[in-house]
N, C-alpha and C. Protein backbone atom coordinates (compact mmCIF):
# COMPACT_ATOMS: atom_id res chain seq x y z
N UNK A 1 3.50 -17.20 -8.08
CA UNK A 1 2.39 -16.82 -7.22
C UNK A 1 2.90 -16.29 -5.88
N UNK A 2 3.91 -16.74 -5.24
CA UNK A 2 4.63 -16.49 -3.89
C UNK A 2 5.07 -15.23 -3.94
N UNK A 3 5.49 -14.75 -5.48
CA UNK A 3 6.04 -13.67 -5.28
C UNK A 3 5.14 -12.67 -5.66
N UNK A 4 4.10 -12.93 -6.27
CA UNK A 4 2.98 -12.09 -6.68
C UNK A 4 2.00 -11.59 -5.39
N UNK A 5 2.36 -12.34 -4.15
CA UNK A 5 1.90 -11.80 -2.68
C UNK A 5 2.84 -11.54 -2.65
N UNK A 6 4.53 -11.77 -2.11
CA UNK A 6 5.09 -10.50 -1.41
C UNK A 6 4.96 -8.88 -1.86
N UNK A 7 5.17 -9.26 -3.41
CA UNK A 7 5.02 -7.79 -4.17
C UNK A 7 3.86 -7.18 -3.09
N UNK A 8 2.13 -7.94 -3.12
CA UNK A 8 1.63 -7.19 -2.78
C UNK A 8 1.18 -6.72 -1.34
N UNK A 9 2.21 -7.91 -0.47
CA UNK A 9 2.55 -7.14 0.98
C UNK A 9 3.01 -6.15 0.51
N UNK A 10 4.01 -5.91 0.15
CA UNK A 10 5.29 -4.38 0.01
C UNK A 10 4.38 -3.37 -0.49
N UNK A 11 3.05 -3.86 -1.47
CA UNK A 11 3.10 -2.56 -1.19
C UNK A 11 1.69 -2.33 -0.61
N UNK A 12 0.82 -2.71 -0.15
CA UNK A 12 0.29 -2.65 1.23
C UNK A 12 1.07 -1.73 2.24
N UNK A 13 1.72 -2.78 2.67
CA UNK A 13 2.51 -2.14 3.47
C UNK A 13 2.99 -0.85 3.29
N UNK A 14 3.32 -0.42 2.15
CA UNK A 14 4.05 1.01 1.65
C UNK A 14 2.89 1.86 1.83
N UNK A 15 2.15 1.83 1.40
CA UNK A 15 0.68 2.38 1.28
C UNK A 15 0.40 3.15 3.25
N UNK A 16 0.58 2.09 3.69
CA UNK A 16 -0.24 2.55 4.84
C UNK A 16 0.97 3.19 5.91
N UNK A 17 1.89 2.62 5.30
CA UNK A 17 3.64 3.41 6.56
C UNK A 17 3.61 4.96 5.63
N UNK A 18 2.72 5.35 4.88
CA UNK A 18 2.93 6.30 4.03
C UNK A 18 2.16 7.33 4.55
N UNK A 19 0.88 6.15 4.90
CA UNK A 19 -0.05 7.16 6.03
C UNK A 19 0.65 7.74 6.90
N UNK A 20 1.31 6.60 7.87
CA UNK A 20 1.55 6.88 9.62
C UNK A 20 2.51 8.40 8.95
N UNK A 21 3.51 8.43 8.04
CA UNK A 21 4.91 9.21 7.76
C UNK A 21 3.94 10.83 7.84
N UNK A 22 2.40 10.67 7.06
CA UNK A 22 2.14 11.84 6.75
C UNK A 22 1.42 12.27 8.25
N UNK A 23 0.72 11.38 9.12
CA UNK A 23 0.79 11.66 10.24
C UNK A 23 1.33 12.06 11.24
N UNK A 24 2.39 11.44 10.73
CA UNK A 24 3.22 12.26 12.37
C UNK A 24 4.06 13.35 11.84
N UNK A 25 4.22 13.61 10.59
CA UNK A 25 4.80 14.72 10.13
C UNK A 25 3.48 16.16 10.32
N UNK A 26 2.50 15.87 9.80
CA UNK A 26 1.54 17.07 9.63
C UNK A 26 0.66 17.19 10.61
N UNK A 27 0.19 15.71 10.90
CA UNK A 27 -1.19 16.21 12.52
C UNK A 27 -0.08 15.64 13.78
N UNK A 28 0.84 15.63 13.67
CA UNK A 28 1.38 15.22 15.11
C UNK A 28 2.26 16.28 15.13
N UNK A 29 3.32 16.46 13.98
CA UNK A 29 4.71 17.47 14.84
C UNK A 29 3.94 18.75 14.17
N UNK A 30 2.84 18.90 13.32
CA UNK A 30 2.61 20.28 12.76
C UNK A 30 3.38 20.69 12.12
N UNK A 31 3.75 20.15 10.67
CA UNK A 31 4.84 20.47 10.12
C UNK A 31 4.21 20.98 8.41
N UNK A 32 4.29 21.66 8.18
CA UNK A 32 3.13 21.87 6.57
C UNK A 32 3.97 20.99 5.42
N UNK A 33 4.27 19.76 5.41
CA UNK A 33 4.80 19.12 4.55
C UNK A 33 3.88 17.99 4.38
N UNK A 34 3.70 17.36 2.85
CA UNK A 34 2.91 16.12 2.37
C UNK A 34 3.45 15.10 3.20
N UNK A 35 5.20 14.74 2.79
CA UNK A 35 5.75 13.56 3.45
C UNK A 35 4.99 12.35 3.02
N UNK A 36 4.14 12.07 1.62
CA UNK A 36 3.30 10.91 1.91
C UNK A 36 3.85 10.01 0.29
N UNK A 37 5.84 10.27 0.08
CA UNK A 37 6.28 9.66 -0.80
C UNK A 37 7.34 8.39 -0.55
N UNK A 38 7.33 8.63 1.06
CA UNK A 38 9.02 8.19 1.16
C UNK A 38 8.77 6.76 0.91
N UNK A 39 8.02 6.13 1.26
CA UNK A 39 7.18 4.63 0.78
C UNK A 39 7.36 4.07 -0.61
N UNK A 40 6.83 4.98 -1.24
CA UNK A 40 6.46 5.29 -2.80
C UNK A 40 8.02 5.35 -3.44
N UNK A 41 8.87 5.89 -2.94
CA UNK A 41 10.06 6.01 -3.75
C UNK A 41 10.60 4.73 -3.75
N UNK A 42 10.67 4.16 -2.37
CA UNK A 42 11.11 3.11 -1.90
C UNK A 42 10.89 2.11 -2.71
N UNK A 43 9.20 1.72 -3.00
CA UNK A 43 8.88 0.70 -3.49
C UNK A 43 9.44 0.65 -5.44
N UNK A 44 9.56 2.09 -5.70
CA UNK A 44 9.79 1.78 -7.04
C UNK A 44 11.10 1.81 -7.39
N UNK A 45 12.33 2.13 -6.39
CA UNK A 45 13.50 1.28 -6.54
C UNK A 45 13.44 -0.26 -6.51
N UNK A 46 12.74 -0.35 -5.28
CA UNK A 46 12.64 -1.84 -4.85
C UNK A 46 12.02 -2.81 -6.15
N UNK A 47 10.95 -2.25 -6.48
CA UNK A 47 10.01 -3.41 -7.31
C UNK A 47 9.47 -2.28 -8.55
N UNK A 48 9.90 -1.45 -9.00
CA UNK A 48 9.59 -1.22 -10.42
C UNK A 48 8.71 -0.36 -10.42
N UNK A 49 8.23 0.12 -11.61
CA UNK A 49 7.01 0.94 -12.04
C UNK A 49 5.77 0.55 -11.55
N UNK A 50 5.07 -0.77 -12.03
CA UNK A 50 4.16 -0.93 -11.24
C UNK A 50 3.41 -1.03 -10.28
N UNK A 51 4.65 -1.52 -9.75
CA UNK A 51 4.40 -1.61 -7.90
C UNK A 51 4.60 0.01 -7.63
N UNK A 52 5.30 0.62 -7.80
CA UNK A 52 5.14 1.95 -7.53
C UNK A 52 4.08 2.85 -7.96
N UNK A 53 3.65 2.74 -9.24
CA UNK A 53 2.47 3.33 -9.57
C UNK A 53 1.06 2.74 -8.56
N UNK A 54 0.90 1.78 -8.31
CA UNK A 54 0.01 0.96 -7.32
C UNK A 54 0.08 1.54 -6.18
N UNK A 55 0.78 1.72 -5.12
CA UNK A 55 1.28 2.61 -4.06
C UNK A 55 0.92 4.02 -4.31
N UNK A 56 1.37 5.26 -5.67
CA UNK A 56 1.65 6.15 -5.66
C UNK A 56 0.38 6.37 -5.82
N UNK A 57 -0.81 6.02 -6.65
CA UNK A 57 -2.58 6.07 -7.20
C UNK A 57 -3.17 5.82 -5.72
N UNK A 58 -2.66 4.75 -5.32
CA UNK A 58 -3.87 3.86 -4.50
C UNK A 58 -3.95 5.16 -2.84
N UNK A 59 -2.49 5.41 -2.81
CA UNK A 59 -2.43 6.15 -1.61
C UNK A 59 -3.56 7.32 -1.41
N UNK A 60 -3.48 8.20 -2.10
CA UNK A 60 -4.66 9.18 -2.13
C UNK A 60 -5.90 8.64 -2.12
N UNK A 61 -6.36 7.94 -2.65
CA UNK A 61 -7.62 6.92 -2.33
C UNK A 61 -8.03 6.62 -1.16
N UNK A 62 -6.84 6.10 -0.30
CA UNK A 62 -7.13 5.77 1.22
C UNK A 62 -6.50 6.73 1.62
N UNK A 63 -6.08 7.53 1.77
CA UNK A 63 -5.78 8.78 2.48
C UNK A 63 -7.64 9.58 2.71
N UNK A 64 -7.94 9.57 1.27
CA UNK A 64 -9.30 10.25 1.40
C UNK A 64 -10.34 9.53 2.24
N UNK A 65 -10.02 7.85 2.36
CA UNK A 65 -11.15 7.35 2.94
C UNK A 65 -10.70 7.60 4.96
N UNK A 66 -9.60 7.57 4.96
CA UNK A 66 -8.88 7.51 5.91
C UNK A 66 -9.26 8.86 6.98
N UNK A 67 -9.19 9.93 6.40
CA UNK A 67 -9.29 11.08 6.66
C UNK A 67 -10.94 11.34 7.21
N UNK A 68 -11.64 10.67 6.32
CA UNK A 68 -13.17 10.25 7.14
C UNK A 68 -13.43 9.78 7.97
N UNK A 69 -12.92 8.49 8.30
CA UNK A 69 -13.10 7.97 9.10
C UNK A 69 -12.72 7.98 10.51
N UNK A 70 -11.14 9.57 10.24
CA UNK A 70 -10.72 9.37 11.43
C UNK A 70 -10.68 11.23 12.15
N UNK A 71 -11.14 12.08 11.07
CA UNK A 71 -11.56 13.56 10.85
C UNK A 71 -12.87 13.67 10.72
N UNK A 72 -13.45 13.35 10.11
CA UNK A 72 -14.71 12.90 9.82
C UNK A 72 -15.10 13.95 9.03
N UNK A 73 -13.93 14.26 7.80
CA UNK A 73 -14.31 14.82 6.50
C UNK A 73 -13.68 14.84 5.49
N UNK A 74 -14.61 14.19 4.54
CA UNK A 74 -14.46 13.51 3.28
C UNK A 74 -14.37 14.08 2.20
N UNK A 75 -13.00 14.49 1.68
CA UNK A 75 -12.71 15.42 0.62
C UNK A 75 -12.38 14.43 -0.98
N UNK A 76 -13.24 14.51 -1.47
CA UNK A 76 -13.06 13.35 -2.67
C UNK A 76 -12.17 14.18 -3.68
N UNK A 77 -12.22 15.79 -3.41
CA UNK A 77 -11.20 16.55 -4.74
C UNK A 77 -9.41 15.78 -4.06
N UNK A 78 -9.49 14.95 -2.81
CA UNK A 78 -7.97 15.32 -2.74
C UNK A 78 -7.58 13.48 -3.37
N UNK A 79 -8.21 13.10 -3.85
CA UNK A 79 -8.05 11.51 -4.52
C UNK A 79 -7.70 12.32 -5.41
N UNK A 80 -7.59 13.49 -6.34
CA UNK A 80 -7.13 14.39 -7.82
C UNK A 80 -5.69 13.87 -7.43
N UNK A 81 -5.16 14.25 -6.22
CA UNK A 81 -3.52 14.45 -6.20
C UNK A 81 -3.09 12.70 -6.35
N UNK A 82 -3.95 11.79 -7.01
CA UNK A 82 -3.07 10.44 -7.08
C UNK A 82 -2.65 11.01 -8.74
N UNK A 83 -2.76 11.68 -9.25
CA UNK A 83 -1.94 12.42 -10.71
C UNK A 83 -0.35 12.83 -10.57
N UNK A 84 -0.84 13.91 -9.14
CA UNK A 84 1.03 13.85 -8.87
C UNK A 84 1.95 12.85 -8.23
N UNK A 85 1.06 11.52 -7.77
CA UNK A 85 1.85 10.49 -7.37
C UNK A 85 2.32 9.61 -8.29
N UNK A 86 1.19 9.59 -9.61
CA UNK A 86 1.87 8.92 -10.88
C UNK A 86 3.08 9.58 -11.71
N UNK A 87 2.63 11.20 -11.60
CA UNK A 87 3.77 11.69 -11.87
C UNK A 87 5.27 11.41 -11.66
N UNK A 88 5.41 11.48 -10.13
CA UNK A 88 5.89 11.49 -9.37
C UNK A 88 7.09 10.24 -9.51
N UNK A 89 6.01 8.86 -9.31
CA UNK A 89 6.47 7.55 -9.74
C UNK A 89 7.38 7.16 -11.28
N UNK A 90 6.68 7.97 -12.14
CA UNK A 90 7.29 7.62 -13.76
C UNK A 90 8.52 8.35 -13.73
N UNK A 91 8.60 9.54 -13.23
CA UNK A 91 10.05 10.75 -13.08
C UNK A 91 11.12 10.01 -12.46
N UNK A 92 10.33 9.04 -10.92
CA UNK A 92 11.62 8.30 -10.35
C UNK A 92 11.97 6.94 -11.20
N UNK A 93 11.28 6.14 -11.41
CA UNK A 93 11.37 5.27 -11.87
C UNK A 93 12.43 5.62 -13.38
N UNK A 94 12.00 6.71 -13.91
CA UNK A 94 13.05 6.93 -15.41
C UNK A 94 14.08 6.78 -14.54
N UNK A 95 14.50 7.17 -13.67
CA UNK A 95 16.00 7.11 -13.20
C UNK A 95 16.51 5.74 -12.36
N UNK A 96 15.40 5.37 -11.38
CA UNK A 96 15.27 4.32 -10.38
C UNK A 96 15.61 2.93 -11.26
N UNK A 97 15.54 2.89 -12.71
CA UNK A 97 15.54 1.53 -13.49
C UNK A 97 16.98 1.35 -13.56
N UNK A 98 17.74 2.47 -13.76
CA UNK A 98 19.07 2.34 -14.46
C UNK A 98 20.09 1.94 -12.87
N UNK A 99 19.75 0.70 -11.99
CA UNK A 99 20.36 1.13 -10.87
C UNK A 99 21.50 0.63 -10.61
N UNK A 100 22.49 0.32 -12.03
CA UNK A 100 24.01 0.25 -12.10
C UNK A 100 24.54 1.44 -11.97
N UNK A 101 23.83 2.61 -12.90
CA UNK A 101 24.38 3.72 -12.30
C UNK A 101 24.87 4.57 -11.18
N UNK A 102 23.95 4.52 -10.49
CA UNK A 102 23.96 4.50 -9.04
C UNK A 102 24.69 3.55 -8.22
N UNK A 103 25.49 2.76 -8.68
CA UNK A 103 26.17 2.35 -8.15
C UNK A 103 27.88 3.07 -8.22
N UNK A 104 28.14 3.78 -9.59
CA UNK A 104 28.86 4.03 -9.83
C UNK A 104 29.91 4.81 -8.74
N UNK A 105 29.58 5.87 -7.91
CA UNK A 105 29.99 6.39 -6.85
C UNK A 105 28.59 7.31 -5.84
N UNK A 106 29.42 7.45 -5.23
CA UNK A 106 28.05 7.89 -4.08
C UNK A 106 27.62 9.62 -4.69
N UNK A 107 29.08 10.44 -5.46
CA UNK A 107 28.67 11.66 -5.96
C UNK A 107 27.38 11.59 -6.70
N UNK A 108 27.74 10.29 -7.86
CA UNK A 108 26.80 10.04 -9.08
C UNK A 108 25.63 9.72 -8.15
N UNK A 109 25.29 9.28 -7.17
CA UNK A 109 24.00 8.66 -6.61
C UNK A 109 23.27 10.19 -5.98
N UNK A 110 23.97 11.02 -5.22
CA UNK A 110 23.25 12.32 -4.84
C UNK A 110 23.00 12.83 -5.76
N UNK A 111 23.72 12.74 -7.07
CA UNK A 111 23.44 13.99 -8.51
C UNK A 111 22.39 13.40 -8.72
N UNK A 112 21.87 11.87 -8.80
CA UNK A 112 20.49 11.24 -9.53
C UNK A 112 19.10 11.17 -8.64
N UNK A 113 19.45 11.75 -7.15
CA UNK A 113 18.85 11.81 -6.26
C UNK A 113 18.24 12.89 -6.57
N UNK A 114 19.21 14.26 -7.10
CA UNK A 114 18.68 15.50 -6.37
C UNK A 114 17.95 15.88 -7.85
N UNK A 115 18.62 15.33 -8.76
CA UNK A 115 17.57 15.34 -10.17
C UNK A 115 16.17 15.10 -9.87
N UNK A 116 15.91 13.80 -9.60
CA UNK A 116 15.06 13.16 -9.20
C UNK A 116 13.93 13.99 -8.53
N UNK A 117 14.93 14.79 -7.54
CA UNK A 117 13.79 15.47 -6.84
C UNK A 117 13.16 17.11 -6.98
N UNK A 118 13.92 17.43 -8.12
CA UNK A 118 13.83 18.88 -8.61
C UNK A 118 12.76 18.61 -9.96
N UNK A 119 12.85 17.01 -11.24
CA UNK A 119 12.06 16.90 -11.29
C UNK A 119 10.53 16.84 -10.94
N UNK A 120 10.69 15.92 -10.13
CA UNK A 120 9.30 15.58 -9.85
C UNK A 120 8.49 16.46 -8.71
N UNK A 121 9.48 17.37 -8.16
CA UNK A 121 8.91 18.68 -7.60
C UNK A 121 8.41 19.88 -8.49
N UNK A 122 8.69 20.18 -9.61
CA UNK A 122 8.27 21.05 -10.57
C UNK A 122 6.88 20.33 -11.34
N UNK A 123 6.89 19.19 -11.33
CA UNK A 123 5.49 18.00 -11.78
C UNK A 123 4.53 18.33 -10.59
N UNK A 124 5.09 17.92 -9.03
CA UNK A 124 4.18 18.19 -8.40
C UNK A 124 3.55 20.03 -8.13
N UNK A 125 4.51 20.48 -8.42
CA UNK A 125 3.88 22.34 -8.22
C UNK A 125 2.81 22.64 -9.32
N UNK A 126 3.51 21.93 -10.81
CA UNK A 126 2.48 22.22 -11.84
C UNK A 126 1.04 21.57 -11.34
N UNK A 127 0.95 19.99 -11.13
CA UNK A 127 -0.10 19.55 -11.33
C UNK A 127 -0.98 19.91 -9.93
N UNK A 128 0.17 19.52 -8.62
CA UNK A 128 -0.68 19.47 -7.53
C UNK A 128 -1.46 21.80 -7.67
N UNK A 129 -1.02 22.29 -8.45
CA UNK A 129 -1.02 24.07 -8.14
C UNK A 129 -2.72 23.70 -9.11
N UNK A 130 -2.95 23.15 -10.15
CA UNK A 130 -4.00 23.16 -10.61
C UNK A 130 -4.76 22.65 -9.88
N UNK A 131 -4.70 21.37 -9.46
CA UNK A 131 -5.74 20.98 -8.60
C UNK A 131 -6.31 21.53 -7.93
N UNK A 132 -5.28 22.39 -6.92
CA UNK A 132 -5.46 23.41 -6.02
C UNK A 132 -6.63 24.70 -6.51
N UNK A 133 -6.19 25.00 -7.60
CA UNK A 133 -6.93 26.15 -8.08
C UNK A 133 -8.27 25.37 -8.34
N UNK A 134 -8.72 24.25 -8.74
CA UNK A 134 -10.00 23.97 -8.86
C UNK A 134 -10.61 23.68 -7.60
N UNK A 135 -10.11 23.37 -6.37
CA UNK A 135 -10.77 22.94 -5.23
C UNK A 135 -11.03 24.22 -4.53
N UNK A 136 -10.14 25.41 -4.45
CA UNK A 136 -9.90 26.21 -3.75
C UNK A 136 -10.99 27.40 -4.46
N UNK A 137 -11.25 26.83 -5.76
CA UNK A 137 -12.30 27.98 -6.65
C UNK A 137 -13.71 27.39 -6.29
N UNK A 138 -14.26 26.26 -5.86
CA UNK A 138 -15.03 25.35 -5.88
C UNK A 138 -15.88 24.93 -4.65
N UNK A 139 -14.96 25.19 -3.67
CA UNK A 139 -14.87 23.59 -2.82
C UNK A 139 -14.74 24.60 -1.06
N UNK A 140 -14.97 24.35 0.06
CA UNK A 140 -14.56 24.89 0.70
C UNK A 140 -14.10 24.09 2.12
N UNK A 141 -12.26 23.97 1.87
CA UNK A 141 -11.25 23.29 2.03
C UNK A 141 -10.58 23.45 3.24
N UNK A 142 -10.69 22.63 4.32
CA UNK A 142 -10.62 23.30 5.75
C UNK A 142 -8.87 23.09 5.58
N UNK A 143 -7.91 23.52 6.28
CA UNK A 143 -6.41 23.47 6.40
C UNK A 143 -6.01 22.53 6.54
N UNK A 144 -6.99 21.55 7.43
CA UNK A 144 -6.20 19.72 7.95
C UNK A 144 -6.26 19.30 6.36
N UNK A 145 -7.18 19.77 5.42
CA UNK A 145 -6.44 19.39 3.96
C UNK A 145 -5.78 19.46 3.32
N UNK A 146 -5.12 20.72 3.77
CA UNK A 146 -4.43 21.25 2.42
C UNK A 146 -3.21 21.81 3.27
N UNK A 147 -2.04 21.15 3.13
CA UNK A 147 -0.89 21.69 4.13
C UNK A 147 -0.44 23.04 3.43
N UNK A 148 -0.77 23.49 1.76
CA UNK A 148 -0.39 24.75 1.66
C UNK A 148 -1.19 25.97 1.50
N UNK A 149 -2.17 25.49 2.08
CA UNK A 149 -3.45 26.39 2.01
C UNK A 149 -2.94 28.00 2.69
N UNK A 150 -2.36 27.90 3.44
CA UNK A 150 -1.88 29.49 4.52
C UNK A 150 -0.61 29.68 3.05
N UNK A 151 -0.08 29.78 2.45
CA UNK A 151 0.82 29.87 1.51
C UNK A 151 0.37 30.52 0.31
N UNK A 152 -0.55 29.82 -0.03
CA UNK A 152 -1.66 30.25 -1.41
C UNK A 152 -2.14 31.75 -0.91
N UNK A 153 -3.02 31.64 0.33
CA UNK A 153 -3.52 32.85 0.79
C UNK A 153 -2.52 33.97 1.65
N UNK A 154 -1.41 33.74 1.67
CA UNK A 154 -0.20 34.83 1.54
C UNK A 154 -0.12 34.88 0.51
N UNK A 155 0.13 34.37 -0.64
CA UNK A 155 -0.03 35.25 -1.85
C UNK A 155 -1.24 35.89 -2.84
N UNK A 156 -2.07 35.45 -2.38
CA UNK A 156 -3.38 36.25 -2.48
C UNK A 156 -3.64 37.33 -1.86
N UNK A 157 -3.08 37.56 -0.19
CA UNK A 157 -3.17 38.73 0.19
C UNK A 157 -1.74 39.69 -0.43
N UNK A 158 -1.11 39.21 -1.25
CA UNK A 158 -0.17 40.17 -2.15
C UNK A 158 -0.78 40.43 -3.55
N UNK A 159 -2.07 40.15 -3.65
CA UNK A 159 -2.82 40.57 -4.68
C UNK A 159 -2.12 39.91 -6.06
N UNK A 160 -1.70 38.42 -6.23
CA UNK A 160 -1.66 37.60 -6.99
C UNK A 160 -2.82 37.18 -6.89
N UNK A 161 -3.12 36.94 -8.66
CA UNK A 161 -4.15 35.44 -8.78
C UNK A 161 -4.44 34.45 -7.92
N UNK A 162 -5.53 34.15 -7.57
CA UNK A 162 -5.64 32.46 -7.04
C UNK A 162 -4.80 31.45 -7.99
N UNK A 163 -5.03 31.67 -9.51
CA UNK A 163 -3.98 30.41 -10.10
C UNK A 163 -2.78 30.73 -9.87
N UNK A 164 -2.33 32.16 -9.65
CA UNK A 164 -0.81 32.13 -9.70
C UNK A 164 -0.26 31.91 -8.34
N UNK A 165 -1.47 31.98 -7.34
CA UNK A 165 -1.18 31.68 -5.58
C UNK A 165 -1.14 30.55 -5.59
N UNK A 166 -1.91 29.62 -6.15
CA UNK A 166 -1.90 27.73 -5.67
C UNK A 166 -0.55 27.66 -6.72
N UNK A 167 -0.32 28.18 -7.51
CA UNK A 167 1.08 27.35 -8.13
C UNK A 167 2.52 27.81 -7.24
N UNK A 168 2.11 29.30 -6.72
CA UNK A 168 3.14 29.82 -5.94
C UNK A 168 3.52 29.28 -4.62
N UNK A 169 1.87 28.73 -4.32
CA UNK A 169 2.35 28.09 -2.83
C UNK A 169 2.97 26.82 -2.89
N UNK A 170 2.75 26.06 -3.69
CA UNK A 170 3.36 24.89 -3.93
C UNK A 170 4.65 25.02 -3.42
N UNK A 171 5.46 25.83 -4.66
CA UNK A 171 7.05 25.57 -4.38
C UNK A 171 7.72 25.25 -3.16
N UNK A 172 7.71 26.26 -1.95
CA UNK A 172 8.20 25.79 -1.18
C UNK A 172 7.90 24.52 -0.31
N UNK A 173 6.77 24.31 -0.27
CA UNK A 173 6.27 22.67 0.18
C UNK A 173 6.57 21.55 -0.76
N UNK A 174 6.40 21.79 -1.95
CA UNK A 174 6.47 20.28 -2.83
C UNK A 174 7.93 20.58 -3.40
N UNK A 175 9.14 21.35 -3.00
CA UNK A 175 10.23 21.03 -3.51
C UNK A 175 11.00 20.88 -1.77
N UNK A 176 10.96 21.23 -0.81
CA UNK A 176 11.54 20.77 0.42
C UNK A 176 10.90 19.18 0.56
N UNK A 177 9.71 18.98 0.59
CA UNK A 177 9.30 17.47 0.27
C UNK A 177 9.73 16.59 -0.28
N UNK A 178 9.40 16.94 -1.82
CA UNK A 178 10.21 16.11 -2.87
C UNK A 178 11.85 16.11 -2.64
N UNK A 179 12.62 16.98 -1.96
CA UNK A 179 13.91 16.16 -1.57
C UNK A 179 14.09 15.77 -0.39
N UNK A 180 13.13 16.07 0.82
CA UNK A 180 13.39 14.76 1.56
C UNK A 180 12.85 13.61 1.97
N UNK A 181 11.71 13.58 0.53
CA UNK A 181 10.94 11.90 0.69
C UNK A 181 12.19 11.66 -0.20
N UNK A 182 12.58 11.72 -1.34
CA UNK A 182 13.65 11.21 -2.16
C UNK A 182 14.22 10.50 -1.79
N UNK A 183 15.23 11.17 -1.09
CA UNK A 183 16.25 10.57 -0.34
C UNK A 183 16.11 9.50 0.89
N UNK A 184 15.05 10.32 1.52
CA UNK A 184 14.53 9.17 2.41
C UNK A 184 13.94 7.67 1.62
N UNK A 185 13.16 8.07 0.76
CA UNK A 185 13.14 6.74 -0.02
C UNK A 185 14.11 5.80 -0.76
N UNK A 186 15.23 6.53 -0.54
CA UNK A 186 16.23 5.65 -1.17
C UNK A 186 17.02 5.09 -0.07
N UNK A 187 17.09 5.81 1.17
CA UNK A 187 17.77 5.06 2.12
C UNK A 187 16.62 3.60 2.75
N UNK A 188 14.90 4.19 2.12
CA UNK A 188 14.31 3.04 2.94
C UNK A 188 14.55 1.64 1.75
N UNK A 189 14.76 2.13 0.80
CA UNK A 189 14.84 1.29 -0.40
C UNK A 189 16.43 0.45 -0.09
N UNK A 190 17.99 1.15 0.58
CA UNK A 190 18.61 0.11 0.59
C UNK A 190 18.84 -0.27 1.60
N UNK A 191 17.97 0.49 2.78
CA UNK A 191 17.71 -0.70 3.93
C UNK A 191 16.66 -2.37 3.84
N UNK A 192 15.71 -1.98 2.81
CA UNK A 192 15.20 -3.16 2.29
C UNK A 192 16.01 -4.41 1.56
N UNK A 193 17.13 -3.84 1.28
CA UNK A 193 18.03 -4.46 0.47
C UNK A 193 18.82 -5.14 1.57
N UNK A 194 18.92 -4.72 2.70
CA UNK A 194 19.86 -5.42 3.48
C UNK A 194 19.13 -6.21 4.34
N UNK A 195 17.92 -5.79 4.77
CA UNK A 195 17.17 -6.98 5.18
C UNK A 195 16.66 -7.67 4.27
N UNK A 196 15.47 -7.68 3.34
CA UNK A 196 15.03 -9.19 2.94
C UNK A 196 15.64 -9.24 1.72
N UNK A 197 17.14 -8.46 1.20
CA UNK A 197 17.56 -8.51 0.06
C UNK A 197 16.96 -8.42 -1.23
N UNK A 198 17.83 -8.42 -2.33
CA UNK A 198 17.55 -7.90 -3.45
C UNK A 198 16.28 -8.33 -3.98
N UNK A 199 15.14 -7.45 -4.52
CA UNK A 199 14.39 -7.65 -5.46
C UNK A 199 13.93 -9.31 -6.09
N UNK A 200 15.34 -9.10 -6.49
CA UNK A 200 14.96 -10.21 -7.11
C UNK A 200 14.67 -11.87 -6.40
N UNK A 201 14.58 -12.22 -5.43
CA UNK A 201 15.06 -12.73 -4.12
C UNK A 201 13.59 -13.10 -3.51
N UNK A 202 12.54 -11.97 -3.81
CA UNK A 202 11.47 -12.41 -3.32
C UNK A 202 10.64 -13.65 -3.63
């Protein structure tokens, strides 16, 4: 039971430092990046699939309620993108389980890093680019939503598709992202390790 609350401090906690990360990255320094994984990676080195899938779903949920309460507009199409956080979670986690490997040398740990993040950046372009195309066909999506919204519509004014613009704009946002929440999540993951130690410990 003791450990069935820390689990669900950690990821509480992950959840909402996931917020502040996407805050001060996008409405504070103005930066067109998500940033709303480094938590999420963290927790599913730290504590597994579930706990990471819990974090990676739940976040978009309160991001959307969050965004109301503190924008005061309530986009329920962007709770869609907890798909690329499950994504996201199962891609790291295939790798995040095996974590003898990663011990092996620090080369082997950047090669499983940068996998990691070329995966689950091609997951997020596919899935988060559809979403996009249904909100953006649908919906009318102010910019504080959509950090690649000016991206999509540079390639629309090159007379691409809207589907082939939301998948095009993706790339450069959800693959500069996806490698530096990655990594960042793995350094927050073995700084957790050195303070309240291993996993297993809780």
């Amino acid at each position: 039971m003791k450990r069935s609350w820390k689990i669900t401090l950690f990821c509480i906690a992950s959840i909402f430092l996931n917020l502040i990360a996407t805050f001060l990255v996008f409405d504070t320094f103005n930066i067109p990046l998500f940033f709303d994984t480094v938590f999420t990676v963290a927790i599913i080195f730290y504590l597994g699939l579930i706990p990471g899938l819990a974090v990676g779903i739940l976040f978009n949920i309160v991001d959307a309620v969050f965004n109301y309460l503190i924008q005061g507009f309530f986009s329920p199409t962007n709770m869609l993108f907890s798909l690329c956080g499950a994504a996201i979670v199962i891609i790291t986690w295939s790798f995040a389980r095996k974590k003898e490997e990663f011990k092996i040398s620090v080369s082997v740990t950047l090669l499983y890093l940068l996998l990691i993040s070329l995966l689950s950046s091609a997951a997020s372009i596919l899935i988060g680019g559809i979403i996009d195309f249904i909100r953006f066909s649908y919906f009318d999506i102010p910019d504080s939503m959509a950090p690649i919204k000016q991206f999509t519509e540079s390639f629309m004014a090159q007379k691409f598709s809207l589907f082939a613009s939301c998948i095009l704009g993706q790339i450069p946002i959800s693959l500069t992202d996806r490698l530096l929440t990655t990594f960042a999540g793995y350094g927050v993951y073995k700084l957790w390790v050195k303070i309240f130690g291993p996993s297993e410990e809780l």
